[in-house]
Protein backbone atom coordinates (compact mmCIF):
# COMPACT_ATOMS: atom_id res chain seq x y z
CA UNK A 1 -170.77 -27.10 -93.10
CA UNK A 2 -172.79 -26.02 -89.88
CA UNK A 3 -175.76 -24.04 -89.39
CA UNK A 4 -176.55 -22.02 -86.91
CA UNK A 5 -178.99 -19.14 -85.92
CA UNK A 6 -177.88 -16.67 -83.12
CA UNK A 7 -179.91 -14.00 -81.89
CA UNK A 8 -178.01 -10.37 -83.05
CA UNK A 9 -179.24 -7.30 -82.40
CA UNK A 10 -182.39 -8.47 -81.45
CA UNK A 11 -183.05 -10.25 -84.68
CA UNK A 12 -182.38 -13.82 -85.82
CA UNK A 13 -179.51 -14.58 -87.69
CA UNK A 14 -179.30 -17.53 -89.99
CA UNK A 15 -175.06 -18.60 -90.67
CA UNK A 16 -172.73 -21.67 -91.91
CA UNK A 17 -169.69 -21.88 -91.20
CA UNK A 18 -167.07 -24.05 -92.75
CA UNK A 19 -163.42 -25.25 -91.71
CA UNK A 20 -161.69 -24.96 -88.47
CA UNK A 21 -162.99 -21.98 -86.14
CA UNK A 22 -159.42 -21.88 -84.93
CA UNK A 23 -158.32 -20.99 -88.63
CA UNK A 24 -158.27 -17.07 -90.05
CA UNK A 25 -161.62 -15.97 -90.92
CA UNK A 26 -163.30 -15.31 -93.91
CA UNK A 27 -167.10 -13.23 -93.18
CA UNK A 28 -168.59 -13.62 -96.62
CA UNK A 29 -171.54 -10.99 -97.08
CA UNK A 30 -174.13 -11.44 -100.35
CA UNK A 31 -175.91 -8.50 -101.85
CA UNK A 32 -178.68 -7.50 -99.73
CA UNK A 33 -181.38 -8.88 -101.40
CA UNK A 34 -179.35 -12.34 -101.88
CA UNK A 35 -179.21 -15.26 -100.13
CA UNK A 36 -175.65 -16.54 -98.57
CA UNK A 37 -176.44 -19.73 -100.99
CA UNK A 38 -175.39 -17.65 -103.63
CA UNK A 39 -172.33 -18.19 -102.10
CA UNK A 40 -171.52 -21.69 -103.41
CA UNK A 41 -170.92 -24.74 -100.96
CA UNK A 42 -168.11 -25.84 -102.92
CA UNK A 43 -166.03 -22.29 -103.12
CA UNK A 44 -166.86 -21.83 -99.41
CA UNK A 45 -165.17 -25.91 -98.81
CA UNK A 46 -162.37 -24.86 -101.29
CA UNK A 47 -161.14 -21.59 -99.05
CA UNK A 48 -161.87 -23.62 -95.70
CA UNK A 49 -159.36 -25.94 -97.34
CA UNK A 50 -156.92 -23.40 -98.00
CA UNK A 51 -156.77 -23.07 -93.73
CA UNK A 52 -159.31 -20.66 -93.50
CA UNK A 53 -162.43 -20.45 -91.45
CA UNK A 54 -165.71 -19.13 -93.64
CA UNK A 55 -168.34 -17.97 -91.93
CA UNK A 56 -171.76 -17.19 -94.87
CA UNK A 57 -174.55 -15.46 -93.81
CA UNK A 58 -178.36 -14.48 -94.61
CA UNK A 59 -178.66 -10.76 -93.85
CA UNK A 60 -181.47 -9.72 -92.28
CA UNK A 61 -185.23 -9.93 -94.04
CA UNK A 62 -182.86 -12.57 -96.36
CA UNK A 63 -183.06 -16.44 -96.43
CA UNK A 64 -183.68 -17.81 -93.24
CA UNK A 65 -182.83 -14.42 -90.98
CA UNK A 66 -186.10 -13.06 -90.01
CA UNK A 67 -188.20 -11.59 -92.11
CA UNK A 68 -190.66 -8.76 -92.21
CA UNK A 69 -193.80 -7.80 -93.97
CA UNK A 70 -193.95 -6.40 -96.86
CA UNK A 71 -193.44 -2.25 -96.42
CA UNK A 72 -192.95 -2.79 -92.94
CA UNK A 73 -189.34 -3.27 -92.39
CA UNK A 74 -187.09 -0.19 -90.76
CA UNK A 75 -183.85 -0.84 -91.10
CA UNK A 76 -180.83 0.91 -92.24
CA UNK A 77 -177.69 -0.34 -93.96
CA UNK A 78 -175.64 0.53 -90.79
CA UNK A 79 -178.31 -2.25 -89.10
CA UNK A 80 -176.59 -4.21 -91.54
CA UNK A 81 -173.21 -3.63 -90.72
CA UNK A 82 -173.66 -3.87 -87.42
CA UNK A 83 -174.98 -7.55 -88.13
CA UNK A 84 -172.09 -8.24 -89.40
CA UNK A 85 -170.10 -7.24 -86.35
CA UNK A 86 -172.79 -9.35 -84.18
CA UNK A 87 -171.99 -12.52 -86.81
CA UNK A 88 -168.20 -12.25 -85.71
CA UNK A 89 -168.75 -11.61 -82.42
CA UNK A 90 -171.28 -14.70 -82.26
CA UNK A 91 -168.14 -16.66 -83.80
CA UNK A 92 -165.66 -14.90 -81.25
CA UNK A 93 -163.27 -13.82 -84.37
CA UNK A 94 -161.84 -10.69 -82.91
């Protein structure tokens, strides 16, 4: 598993990744008040094993993706979406 955080749409974006980048990708999203841990290590290892490449994610004001005070976030669930599309692109999975 790797960790990384890329800057997406302005905001930080905590991700692990698992398997071969060069592999098909799987972009695993959790519930938007869930952590990607929810995801569990060990079914993310057994689909990288299968030759894919899983890519988990904290959405943002999630995990360790930034956060925001309390009543003061503005954000939208196409934001969401389109942090999504930044994760990939971050990855370069077309």
């Amino acid at each position: 598993m790797t960790e990384k955080i890329f800057k997406i749409n302005g905001i930080d974006i905590c991700t692990e990744s698992f398997g071969n980048p060069k592999n098909p990708a799987i972009l695993l999203i959790m519930g938007a008040t869930c952590s990607m841990v929810y995801w569990d290590e060990e079914f993310c290892e057994q689909l990288a094993n299968t030759g894919k490449f899983v890519i988990r994610f904290d959405n943002r004001d999630v995990g360790c993706s930034v956060s925001y005070e309390p009543g003061t976030s503005n954000y939208t669930v196409t934001n969401m979406a389109e942090d999504a599309i930044g994760v990939l692109d971050a990855y370069h999975i077309d």
